[in-house]
C-alpha atoms as a PDB file:
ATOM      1  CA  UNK A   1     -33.984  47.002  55.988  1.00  0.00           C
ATOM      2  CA  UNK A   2     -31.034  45.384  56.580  1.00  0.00           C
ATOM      3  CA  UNK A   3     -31.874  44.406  60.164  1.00  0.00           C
ATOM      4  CA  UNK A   4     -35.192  42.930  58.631  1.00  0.00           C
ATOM      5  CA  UNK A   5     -33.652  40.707  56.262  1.00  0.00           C
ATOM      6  CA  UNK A   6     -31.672  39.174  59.574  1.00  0.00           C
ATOM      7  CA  UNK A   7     -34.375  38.724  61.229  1.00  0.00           C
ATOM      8  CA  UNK A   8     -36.010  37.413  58.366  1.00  0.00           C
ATOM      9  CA  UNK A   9     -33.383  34.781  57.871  1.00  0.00           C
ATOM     10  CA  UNK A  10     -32.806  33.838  61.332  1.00  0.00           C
ATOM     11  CA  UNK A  11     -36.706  32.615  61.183  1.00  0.00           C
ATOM     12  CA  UNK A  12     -36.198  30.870  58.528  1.00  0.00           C
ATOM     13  CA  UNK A  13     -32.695  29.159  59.819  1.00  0.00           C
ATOM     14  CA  UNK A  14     -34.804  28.374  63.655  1.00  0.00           C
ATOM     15  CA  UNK A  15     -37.681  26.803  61.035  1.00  0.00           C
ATOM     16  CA  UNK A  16     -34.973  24.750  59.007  1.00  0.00           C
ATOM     17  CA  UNK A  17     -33.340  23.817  62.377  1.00  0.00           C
ATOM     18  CA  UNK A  18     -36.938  22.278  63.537  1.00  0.00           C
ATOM     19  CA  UNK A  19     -36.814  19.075  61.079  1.00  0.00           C
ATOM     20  CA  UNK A  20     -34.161  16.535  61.307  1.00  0.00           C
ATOM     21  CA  UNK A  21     -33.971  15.492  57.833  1.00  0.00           C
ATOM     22  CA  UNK A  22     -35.041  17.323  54.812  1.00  0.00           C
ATOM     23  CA  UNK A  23     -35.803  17.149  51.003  1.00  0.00           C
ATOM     24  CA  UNK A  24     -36.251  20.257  49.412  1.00  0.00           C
ATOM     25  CA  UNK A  25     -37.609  19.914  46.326  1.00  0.00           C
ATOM     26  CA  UNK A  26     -35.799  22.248  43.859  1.00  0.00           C
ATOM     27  CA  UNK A  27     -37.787  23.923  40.499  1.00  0.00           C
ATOM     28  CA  UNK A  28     -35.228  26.097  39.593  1.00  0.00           C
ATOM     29  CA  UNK A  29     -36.706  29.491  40.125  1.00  0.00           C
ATOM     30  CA  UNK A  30     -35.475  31.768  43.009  1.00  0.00           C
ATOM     31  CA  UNK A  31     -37.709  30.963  46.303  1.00  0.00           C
ATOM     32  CA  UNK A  32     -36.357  27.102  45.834  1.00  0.00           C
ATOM     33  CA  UNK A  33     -32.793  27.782  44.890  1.00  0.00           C
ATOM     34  CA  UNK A  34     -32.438  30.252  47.732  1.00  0.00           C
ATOM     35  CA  UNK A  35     -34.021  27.680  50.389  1.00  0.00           C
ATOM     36  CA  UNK A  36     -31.929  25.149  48.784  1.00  0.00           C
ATOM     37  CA  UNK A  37     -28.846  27.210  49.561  1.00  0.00           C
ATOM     38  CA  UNK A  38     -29.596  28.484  52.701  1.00  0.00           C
ATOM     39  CA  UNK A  39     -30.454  25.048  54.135  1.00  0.00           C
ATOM     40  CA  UNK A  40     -27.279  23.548  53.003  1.00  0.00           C
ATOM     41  CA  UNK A  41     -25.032  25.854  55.049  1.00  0.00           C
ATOM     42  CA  UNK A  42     -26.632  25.863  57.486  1.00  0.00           C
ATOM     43  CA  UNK A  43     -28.350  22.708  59.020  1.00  0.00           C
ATOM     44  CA  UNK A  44     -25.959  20.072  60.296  1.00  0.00           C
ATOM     45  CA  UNK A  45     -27.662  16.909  58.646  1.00  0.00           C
ATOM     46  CA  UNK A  46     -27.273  18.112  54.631  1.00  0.00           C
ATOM     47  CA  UNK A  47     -30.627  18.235  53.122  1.00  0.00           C
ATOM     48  CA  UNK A  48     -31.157  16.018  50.070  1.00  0.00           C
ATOM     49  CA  UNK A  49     -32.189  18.358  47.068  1.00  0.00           C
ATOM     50  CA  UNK A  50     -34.959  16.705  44.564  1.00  0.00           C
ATOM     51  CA  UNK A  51     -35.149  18.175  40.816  1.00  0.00           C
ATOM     52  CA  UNK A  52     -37.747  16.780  38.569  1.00  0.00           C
ATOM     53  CA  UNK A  53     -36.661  16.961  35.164  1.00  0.00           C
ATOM     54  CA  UNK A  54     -40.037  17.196  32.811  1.00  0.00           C
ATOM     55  CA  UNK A  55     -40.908  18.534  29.400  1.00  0.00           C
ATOM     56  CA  UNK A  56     -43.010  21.091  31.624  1.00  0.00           C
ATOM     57  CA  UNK A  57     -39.439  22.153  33.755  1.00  0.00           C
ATOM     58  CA  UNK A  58     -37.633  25.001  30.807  1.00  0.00           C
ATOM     59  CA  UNK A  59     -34.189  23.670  29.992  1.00  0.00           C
ATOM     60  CA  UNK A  60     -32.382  26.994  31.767  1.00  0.00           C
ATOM     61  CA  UNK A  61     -34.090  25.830  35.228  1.00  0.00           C
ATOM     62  CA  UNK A  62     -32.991  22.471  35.364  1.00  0.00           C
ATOM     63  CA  UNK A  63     -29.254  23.944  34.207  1.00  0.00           C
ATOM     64  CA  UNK A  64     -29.744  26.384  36.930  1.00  0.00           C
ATOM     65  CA  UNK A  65     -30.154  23.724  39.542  1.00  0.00           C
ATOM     66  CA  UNK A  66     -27.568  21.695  38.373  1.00  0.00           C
ATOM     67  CA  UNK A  67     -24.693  24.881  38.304  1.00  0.00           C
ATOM     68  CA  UNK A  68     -25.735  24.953  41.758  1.00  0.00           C
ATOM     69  CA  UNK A  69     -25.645  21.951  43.096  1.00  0.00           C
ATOM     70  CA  UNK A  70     -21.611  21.552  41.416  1.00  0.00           C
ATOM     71  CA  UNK A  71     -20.959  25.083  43.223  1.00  0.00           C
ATOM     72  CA  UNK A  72     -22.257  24.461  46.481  1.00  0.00           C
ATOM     73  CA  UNK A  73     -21.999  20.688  46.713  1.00  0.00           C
ATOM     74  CA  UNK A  74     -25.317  19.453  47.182  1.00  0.00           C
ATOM     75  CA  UNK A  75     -26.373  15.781  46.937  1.00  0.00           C
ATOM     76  CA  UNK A  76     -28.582  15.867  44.230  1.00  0.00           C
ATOM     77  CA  UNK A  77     -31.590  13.638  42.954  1.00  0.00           C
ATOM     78  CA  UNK A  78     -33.263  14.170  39.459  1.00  0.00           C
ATOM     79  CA  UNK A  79     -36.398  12.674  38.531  1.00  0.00           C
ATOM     80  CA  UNK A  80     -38.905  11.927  36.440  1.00  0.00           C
ATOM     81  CA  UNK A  81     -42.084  13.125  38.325  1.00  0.00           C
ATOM     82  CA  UNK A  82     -44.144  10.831  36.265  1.00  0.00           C
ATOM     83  CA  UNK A  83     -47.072  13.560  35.616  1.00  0.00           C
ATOM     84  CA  UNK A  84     -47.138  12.975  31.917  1.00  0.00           C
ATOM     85  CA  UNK A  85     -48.506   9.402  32.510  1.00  0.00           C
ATOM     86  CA  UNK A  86     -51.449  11.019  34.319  1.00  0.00           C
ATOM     87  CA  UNK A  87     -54.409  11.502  32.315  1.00  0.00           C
ATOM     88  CA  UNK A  88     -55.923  13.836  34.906  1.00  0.00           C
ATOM     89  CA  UNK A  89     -52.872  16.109  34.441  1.00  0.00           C
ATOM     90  CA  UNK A  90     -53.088  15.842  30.743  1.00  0.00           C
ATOM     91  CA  UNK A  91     -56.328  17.593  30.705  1.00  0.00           C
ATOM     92  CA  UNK A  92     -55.331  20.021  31.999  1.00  0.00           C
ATOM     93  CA  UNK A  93     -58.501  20.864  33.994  1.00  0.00           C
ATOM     94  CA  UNK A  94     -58.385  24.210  36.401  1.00  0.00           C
ATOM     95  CA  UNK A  95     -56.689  22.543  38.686  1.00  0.00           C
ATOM     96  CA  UNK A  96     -54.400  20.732  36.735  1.00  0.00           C
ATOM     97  CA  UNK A  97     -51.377  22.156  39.653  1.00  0.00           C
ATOM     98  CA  UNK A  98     -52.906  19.566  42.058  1.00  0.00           C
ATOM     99  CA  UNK A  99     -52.228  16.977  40.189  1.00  0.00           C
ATOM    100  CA  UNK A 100     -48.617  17.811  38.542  1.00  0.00           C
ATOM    101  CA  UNK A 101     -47.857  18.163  42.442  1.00  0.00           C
ATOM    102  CA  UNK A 102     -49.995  15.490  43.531  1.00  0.00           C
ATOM    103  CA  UNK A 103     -47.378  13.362  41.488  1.00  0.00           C
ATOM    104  CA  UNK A 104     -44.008  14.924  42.359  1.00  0.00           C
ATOM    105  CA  UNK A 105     -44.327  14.701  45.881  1.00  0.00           C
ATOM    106  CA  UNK A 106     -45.597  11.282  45.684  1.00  0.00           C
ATOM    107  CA  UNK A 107     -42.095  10.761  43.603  1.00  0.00           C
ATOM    108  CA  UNK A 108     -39.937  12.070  45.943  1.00  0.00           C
ATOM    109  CA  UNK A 109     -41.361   9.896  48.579  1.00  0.00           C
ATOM    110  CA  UNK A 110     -40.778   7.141  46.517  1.00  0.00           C
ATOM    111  CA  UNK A 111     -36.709   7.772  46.807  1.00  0.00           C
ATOM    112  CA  UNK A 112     -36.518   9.150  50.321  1.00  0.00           C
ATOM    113  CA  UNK A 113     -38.087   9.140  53.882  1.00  0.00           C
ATOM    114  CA  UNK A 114     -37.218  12.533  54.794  1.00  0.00           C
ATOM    115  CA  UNK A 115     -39.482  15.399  55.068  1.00  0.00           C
ATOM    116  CA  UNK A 116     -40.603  17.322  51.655  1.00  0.00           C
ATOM    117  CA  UNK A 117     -40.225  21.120  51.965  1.00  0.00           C
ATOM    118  CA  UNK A 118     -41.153  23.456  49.035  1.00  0.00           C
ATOM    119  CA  UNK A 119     -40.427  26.771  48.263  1.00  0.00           C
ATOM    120  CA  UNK A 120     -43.626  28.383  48.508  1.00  0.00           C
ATOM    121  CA  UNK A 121     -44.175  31.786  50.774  1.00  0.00           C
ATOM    122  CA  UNK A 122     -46.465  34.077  51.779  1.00  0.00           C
ATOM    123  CA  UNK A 123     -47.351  35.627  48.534  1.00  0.00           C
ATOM    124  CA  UNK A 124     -48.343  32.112  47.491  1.00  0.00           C
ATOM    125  CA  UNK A 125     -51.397  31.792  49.768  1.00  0.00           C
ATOM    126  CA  UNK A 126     -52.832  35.098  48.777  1.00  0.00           C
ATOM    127  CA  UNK A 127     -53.594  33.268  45.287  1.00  0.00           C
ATOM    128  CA  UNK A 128     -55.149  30.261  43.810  1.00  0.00           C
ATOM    129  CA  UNK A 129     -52.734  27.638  44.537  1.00  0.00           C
ATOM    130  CA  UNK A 130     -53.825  23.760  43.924  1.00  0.00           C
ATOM    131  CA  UNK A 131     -50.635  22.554  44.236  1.00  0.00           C
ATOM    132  CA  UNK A 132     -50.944  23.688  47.730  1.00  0.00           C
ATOM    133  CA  UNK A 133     -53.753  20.996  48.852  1.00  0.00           C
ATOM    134  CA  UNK A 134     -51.671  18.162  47.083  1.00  0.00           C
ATOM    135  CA  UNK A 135     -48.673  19.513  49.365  1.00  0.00           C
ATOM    136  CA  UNK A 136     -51.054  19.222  52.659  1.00  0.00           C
ATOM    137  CA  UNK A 137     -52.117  15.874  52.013  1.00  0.00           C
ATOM    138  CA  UNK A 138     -48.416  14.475  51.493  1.00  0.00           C
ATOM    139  CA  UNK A 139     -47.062  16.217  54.750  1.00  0.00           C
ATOM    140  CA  UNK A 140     -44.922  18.832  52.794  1.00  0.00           C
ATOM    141  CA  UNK A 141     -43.601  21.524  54.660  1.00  0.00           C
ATOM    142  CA  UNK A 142     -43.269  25.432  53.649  1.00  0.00           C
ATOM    143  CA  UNK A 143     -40.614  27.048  55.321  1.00  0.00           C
ATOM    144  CA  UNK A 144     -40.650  30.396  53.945  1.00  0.00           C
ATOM    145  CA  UNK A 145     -44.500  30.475  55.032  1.00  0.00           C
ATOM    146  CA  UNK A 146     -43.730  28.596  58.331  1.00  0.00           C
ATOM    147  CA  UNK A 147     -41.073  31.862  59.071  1.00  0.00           C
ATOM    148  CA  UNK A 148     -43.308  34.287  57.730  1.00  0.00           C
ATOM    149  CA  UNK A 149     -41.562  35.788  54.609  1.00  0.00           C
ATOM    150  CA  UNK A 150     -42.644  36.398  51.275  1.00  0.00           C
ATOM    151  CA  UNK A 151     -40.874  37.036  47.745  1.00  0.00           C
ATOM    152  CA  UNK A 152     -39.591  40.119  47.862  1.00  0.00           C
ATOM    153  CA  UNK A 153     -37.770  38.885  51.333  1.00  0.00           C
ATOM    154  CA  UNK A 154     -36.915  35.774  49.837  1.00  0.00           C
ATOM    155  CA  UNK A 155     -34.651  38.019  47.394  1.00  0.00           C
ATOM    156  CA  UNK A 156     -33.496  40.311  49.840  1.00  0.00           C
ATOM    157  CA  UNK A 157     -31.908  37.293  51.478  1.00  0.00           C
ATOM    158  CA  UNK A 158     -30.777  35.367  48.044  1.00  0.00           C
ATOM    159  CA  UNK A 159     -28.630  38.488  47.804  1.00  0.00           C
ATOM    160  CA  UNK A 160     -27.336  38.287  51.468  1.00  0.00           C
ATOM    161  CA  UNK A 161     -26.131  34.861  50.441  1.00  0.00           C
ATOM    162  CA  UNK A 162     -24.428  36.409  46.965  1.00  0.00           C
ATOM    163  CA  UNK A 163     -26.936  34.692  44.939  1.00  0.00           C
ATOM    164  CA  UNK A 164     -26.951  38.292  42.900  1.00  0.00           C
ATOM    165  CA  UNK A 165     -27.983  36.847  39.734  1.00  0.00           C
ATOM    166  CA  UNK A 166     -30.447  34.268  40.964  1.00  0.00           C
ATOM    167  CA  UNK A 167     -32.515  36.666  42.740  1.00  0.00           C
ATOM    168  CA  UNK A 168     -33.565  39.362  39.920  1.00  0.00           C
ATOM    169  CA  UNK A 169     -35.376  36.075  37.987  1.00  0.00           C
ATOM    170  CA  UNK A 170     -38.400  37.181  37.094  1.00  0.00           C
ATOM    171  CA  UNK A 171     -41.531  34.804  38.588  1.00  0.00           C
ATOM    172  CA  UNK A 172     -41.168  31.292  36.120  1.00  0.00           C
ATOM    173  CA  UNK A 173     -43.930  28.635  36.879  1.00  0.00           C
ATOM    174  CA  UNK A 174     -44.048  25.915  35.049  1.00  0.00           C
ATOM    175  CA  UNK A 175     -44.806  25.304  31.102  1.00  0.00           C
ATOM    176  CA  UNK A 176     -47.775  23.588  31.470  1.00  0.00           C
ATOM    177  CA  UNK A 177     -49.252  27.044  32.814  1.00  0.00           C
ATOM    178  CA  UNK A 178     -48.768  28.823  29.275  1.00  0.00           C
ATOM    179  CA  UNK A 179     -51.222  26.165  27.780  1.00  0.00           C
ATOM    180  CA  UNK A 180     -54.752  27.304  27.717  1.00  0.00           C
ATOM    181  CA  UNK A 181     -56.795  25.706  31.047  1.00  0.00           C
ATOM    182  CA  UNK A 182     -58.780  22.764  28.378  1.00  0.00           C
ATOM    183  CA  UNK A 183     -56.327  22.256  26.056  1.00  0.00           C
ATOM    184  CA  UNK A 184     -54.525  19.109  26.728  1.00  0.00           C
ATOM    185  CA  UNK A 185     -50.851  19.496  27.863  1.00  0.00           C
ATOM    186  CA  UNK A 186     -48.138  17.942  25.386  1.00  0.00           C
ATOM    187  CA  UNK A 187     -44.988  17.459  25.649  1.00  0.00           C
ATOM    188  CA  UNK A 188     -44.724  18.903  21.871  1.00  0.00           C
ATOM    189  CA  UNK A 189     -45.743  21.934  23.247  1.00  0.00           C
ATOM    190  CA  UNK A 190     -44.222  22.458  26.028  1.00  0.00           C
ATOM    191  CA  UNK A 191     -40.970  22.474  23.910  1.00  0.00           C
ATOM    192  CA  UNK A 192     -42.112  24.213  21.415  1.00  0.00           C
ATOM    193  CA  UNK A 193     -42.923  27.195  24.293  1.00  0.00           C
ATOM    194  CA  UNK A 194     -39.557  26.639  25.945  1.00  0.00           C
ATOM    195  CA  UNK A 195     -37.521  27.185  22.257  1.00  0.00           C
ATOM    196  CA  UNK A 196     -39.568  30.273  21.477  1.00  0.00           C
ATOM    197  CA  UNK A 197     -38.881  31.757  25.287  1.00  0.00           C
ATOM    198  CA  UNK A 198     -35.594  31.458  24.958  1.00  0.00           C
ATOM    199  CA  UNK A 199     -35.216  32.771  21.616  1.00  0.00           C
ATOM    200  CA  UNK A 200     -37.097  35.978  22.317  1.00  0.00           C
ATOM    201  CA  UNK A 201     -34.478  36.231  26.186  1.00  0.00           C
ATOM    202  CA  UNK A 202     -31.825  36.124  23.711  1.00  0.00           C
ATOM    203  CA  UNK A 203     -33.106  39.331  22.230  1.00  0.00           C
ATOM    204  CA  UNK A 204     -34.816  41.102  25.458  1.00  0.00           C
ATOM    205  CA  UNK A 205     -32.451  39.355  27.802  1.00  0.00           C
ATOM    206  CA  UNK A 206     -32.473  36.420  30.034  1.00  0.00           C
ATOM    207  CA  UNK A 207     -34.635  38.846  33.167  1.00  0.00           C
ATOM    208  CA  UNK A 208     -36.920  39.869  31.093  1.00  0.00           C
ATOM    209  CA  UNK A 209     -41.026  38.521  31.566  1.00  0.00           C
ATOM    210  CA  UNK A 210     -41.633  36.506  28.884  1.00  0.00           C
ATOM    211  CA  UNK A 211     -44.616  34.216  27.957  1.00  0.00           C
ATOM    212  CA  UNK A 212     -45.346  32.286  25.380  1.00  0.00           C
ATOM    213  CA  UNK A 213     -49.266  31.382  25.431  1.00  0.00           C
ATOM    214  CA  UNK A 214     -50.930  28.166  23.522  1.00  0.00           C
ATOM    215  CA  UNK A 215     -54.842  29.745  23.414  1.00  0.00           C
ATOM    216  CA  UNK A 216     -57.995  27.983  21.524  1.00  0.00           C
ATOM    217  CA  UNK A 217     -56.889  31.084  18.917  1.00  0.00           C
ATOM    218  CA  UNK A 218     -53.558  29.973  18.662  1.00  0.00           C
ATOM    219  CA  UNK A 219     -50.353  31.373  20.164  1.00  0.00           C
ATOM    220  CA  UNK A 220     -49.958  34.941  21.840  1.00  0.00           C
ATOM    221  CA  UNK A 221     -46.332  36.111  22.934  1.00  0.00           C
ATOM    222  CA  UNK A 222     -46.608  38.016  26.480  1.00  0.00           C
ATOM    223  CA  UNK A 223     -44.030  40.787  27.384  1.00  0.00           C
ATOM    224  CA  UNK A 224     -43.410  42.686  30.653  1.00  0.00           C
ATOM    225  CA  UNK A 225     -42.120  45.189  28.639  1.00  0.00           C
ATOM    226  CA  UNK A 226     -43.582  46.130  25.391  1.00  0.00           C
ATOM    227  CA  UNK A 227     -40.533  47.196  22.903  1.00  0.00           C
ATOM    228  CA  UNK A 228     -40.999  49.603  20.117  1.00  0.00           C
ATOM    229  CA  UNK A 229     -39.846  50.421  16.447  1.00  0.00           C
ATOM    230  CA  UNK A 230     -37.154  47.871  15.370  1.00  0.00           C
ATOM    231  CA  UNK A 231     -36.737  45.551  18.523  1.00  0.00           C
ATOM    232  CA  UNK A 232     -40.709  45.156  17.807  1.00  0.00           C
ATOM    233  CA  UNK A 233     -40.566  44.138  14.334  1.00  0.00           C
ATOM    234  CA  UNK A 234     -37.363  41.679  15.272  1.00  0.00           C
ATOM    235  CA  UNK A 235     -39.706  39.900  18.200  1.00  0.00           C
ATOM    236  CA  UNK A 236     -42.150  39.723  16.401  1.00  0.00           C
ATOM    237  CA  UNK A 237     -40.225  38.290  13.231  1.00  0.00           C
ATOM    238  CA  UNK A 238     -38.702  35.848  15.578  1.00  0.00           C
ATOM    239  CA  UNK A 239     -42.281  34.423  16.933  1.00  0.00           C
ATOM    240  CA  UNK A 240     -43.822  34.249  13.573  1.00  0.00           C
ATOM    241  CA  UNK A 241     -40.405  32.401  12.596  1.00  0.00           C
ATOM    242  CA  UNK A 242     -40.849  30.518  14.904  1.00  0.00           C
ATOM    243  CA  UNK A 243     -44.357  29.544  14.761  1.00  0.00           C
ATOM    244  CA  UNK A 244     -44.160  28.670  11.153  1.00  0.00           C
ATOM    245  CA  UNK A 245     -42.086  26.279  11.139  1.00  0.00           C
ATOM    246  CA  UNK A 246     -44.033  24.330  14.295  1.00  0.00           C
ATOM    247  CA  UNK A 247     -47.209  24.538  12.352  1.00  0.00           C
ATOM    248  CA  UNK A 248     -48.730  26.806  14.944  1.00  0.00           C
ATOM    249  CA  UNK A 249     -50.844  30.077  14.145  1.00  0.00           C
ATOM    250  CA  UNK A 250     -49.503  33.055  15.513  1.00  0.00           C
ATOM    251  CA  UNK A 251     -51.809  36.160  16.876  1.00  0.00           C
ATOM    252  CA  UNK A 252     -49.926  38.565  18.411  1.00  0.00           C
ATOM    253  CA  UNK A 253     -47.433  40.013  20.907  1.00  0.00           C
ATOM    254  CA  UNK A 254     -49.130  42.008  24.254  1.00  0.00           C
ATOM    255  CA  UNK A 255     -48.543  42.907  27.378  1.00  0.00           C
ATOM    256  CA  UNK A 256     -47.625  40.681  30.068  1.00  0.00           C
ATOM    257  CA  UNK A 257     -50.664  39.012  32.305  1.00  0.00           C
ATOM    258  CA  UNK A 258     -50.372  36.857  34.885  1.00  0.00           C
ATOM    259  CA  UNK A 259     -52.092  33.948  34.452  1.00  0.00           C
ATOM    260  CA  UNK A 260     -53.897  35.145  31.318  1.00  0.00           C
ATOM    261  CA  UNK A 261     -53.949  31.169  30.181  1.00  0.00           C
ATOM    262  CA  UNK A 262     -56.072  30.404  33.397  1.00  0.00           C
ATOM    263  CA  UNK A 263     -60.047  29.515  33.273  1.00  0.00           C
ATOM    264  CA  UNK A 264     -61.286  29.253  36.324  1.00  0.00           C
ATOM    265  CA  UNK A 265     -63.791  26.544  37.559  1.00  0.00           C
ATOM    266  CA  UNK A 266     -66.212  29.470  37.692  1.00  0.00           C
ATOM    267  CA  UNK A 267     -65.926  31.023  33.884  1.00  0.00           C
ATOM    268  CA  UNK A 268     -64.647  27.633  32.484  1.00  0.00           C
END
């Protein structure tokens, strides 16, 4: 396995090595952090690293990126992607990704010349990924796809470069996706998600799967791990607490499921 993850990496550094001058946009979340990283050891010409800081980016990300960026030295950009002034995005339609991306790569562009890379890999293609076109038509490149690796490679080699804590995050997309595909997106919300996550992390710990959903119904709380007897009672205290006070209506706590706040084109 060991040999793999080489291999694996040395893909990914011939890739890297291919573009002159890069600007890696940086979420947060593992797959970008660990490109991020990897790319700034080792290409000669230091990539530029691009953070958008948004009510739909959770506070721990963008703190993530920044700890980073002081430990490693990176020359670091934040902006404002400028989705929230997008009525299309604000809709929130099925493919709402296109146009959150639609607007951060046109961003980026706006501050630098260099060539956009994103963290998306394999896995990534195999699902319904909007975001994706919006990358195509601004000439973003995927490296991890370009080398052929996927997640679970993407943390094998995170941990190669001692990024131990970094790579057991669990999968964190965006805020916006916890809202309901038809409801609009708010900023409101979004924080109101973001507090209520990272009260319930504080309880299940920061690796745990934890979504906070905004339905028609009102709000459900989404665990990858279902707790029992007193931690239940406490979670679910703390959501109902929490809810309260926003003046939202809470339903219940279940189990974790990806993308449960997605309508399709299709069924919506």
């Amino acid at each position: 396995m060991r040999g793999e993850v080489a291999a694996a990496e040395q893909r990914l550094k011939d890739v890297l090595a291919s573009h002159s001058q890069l600007a890696i946009a940086v979420s947060g979340g593992v797959d970008s952090l660990t490109l991020a990283t990897v790319a700034h050891r080792v290409l000669s010409a230091a990539p530029l690293m691009v953070h958008a800081v948004s009510p739909a980016v959770p506070l721990a990300a963008t703190a993530r990126v920044r700890e980073m960026s002081v430990r490693e030295g990176w020359d670091l950009r934040e902006i404002n992607a400028g989705e929230f002034a997008d009525p299309d995005y604000r809709a929130n339609p099925y493919n709402r990704c296109y146009f959150c991306k639609s607007n951060l790569y046109r961003s980026i562009r706006a501050i630098t010349q260099r060539r956009i890379a994103s963290g998306a890999n394999l896995d990534d293609l195999s699902d319904y990924r909007p975001g994706l076109q919006a990358a195509s038509e601004q000439d973003v490149v995927h490296p991890f796809v370009d080398a052929g690796i996927d997640k679970a490679t993407i943390r094998q080699i995170a941990r190669a470069h001692e990024l131990h804590h970094y790579a057991e995050l669990p999968a964190q997309p965006c805020l916006a996706s916890r809202v309901e595909t038809g409801l609009p997106i708010r900023a409101g919300d979004l924080k109101f998600i973001d507090e209520l996550e990272c009260a319930l992390k504080r309880t299940l710990g920061e690796l745990s799967t934890v979504r906070v959903r905004i339905r028609t119904a009102g709000v459900y709380v989404e665990l990858g791990t279902l707790p029992d007897g007193q931690a239940a009672t406490l979670l679910e205290q703390t959501a109902r607490r929490y809810c309260d006070k926003a003046g939202y209506k809470f339903i219940a706590i279940t189990a974790y499921r990806q993308g449960s706040a997605f309508v399709s084109a299709k069924t919506g």
